[in-house]
N, C-alpha and C. Protein backbone atom coordinates (compact mmCIF):
# COMPACT_ATOMS: atom_id res chain seq x y z
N UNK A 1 -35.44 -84.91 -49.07
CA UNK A 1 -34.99 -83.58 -49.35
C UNK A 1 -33.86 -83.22 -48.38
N UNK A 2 -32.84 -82.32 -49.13
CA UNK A 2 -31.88 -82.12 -47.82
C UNK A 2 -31.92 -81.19 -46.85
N UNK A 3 -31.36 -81.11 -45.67
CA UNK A 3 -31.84 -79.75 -45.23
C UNK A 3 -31.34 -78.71 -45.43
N UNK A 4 -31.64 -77.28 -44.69
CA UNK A 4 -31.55 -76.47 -45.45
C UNK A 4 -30.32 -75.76 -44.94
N UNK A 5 -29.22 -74.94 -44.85
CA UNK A 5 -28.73 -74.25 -44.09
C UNK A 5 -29.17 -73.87 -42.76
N UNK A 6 -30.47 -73.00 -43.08
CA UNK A 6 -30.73 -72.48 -41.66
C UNK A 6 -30.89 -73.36 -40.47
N UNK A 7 -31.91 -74.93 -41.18
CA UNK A 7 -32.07 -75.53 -40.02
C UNK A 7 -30.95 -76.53 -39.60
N UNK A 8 -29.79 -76.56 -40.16
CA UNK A 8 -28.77 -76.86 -39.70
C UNK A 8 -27.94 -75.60 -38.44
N UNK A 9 -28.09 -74.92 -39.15
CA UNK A 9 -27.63 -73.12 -38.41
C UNK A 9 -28.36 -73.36 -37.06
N UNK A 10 -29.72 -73.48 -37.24
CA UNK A 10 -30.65 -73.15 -35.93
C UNK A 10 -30.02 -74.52 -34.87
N UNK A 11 -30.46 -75.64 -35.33
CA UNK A 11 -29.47 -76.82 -34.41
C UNK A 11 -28.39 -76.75 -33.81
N UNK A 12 -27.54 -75.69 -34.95
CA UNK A 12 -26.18 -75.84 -34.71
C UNK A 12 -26.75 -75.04 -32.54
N UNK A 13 -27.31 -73.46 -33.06
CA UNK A 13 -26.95 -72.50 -31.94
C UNK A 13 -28.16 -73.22 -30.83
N UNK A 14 -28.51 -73.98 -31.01
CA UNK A 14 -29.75 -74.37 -29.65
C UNK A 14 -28.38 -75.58 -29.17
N UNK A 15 -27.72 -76.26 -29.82
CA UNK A 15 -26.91 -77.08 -29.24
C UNK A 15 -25.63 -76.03 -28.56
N UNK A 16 -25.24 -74.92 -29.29
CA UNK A 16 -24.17 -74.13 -28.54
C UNK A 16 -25.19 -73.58 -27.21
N UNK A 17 -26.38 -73.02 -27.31
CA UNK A 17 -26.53 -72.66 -25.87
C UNK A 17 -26.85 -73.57 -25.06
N UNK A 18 -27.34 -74.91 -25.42
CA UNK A 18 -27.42 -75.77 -24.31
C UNK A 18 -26.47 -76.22 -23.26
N UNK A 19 -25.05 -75.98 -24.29
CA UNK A 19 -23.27 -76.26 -23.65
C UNK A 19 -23.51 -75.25 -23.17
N UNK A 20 -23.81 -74.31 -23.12
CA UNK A 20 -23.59 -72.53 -22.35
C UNK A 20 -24.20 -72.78 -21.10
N UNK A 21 -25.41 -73.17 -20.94
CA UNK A 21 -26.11 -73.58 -19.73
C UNK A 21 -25.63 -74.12 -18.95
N UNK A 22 -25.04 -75.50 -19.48
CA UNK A 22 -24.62 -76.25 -18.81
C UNK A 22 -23.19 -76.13 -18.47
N UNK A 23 -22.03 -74.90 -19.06
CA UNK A 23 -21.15 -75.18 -17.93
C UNK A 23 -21.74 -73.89 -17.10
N UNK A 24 -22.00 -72.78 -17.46
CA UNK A 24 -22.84 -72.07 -16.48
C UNK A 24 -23.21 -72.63 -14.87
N UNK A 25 -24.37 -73.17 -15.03
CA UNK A 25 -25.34 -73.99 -13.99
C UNK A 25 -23.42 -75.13 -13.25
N UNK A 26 -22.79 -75.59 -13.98
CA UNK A 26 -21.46 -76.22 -13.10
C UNK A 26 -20.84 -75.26 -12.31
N UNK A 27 -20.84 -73.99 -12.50
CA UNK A 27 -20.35 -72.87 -12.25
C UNK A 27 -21.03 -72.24 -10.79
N UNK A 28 -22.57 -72.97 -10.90
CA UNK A 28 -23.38 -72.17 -10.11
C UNK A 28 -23.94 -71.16 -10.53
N UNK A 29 -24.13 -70.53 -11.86
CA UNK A 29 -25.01 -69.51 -12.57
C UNK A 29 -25.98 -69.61 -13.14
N UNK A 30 -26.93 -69.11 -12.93
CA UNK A 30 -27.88 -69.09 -13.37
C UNK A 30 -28.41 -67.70 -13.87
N UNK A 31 -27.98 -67.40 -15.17
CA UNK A 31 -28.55 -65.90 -15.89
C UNK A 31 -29.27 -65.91 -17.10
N UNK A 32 -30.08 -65.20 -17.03
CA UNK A 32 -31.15 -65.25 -17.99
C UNK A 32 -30.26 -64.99 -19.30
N UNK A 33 -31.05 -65.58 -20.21
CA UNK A 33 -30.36 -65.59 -21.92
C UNK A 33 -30.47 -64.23 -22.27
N UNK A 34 -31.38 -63.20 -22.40
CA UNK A 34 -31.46 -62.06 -22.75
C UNK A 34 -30.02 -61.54 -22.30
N UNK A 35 -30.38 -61.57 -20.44
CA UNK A 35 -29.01 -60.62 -20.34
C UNK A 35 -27.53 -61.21 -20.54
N UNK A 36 -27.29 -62.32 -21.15
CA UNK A 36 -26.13 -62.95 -21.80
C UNK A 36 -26.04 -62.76 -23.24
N UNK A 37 -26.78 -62.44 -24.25
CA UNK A 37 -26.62 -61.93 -25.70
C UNK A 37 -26.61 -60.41 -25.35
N UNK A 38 -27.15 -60.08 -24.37
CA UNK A 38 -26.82 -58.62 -24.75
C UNK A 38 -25.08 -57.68 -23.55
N UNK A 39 -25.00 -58.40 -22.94
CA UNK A 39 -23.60 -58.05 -22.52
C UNK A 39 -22.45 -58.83 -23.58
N UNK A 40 -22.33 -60.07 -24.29
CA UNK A 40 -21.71 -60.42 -25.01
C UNK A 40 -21.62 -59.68 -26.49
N UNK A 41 -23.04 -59.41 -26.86
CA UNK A 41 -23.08 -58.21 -28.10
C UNK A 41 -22.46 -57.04 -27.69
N UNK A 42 -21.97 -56.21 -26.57
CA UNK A 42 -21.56 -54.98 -26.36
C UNK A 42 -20.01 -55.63 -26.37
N UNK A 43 -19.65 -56.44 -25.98
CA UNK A 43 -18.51 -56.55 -26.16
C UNK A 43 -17.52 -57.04 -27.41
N UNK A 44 -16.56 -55.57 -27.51
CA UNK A 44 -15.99 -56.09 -29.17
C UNK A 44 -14.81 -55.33 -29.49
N UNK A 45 -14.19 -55.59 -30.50
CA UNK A 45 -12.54 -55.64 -30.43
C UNK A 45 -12.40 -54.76 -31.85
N UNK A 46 -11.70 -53.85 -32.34
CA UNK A 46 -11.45 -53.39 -33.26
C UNK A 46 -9.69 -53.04 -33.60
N UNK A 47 -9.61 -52.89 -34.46
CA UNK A 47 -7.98 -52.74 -35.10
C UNK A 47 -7.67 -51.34 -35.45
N UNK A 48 -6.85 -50.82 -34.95
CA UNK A 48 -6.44 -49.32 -35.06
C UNK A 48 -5.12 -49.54 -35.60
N UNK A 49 -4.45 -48.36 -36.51
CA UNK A 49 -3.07 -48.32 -37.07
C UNK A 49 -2.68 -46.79 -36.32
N UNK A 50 -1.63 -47.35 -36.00
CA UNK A 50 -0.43 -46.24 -35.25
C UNK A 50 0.99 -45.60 -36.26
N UNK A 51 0.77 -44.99 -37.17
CA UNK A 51 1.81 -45.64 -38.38
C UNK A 51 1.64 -46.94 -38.88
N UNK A 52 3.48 -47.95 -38.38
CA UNK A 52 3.09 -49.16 -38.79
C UNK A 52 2.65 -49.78 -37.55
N UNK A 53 2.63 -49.62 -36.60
CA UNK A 53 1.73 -50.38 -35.12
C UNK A 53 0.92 -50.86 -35.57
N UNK A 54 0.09 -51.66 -35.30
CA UNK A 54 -1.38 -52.25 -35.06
C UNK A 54 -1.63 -52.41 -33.93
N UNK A 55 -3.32 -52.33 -33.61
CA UNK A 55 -3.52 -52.52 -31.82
C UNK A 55 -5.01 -52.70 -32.04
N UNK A 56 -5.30 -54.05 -31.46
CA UNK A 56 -6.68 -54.39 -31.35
C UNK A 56 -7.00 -53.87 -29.78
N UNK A 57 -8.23 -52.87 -29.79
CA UNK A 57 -8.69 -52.33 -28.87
C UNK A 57 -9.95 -52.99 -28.32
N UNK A 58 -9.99 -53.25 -27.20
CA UNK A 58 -11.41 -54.30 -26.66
C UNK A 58 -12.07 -52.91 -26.03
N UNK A 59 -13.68 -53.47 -25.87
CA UNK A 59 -14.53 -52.24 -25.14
C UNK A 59 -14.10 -53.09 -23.73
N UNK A 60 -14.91 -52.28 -22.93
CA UNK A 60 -14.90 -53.01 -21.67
C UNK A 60 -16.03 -53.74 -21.64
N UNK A 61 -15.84 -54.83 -20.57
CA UNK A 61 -16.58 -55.85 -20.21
C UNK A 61 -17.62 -55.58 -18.94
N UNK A 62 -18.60 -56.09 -19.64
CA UNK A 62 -20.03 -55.32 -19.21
C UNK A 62 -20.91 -56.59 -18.60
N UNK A 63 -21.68 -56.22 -17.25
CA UNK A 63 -22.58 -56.76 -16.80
C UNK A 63 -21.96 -58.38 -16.26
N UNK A 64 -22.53 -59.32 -16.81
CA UNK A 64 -21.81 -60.89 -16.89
C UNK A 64 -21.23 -61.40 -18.37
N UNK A 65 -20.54 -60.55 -18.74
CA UNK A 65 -20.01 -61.39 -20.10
C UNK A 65 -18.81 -61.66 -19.46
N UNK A 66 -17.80 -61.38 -18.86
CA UNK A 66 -16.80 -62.06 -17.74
C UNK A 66 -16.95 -63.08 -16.89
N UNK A 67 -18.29 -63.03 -16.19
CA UNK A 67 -18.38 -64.60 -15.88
C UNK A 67 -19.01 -65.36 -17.04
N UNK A 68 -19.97 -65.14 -17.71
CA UNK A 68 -20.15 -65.64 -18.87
C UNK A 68 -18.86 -66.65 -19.82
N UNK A 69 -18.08 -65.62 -19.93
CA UNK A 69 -16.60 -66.29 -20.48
C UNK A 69 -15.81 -67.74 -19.54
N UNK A 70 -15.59 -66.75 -18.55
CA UNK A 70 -15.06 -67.63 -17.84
C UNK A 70 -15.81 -68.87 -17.80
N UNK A 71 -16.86 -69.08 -18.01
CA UNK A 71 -17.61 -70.34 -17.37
C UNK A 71 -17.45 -71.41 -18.46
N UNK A 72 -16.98 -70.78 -19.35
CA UNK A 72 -17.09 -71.81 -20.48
C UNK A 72 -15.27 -71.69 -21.39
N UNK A 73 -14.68 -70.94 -20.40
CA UNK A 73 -13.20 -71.34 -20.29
C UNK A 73 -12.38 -70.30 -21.02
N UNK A 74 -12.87 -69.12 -21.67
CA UNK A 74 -12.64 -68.20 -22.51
C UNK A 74 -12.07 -66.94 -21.81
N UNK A 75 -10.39 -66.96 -21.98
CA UNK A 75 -9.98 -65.81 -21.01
C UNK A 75 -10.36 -64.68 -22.20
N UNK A 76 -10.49 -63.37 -21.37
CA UNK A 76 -10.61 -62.13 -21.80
C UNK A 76 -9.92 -61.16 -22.34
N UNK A 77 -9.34 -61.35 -23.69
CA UNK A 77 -7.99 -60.45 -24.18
C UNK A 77 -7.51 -59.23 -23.05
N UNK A 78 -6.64 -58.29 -23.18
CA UNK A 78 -6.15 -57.15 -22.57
C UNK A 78 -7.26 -56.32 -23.27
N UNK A 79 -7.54 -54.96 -22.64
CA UNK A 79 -8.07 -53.61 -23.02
C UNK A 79 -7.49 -53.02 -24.53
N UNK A 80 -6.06 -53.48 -24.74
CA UNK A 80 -5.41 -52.95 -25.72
C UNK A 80 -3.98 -53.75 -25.89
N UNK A 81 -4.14 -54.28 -27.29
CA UNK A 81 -2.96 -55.57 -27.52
C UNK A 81 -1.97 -54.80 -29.06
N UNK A 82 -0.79 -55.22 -28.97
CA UNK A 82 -0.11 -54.70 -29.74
C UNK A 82 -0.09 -55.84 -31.13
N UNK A 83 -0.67 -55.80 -32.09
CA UNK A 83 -0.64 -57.21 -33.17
C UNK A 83 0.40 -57.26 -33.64
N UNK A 84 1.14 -58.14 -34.40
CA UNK A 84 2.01 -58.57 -34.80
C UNK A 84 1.75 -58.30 -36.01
């Protein structure tokens, strides 16, 4: 039988947090998973129109989702970017 989506899905994210750990712990961090889904869930980007402007607006960066990022090589857009 083949498998199913999900348990491909579920493999997929136990193999993405195992890479998370591990450049983490290279880093010297050690933070609990709770408080890493939930500073990464607060952080988020939306698109505003100025006329014809566009501008993706970021919240601010909360708790360890900044070292979080960084550890796994992911710079942190600006507060407020002008789109093309």
């Amino acid at each position: 039988m083949p498998r199913s989506r999900g348990t491909c899905s579920a493999f997929l994210a136990l193999v993405l947090m195992d890479e998370l750990k591990r450049c983490l712990k290279r880093r010297g961090r050690d933070f609990e998973w709770n408080d890493i889904r939930r500073d990464l869930e607060a952080l988020c980007e939306v698109e505003v129109w100025d006329g014809a402007q566009r501008y993706a607006l970021r919240t601010p960066v909360q708790g360890i989702a900044g070292k979080t990022l960084q550890a796994v090589g992911v710079s942190i857009p600006p507060s407020v970017r002008l789109m093309a």
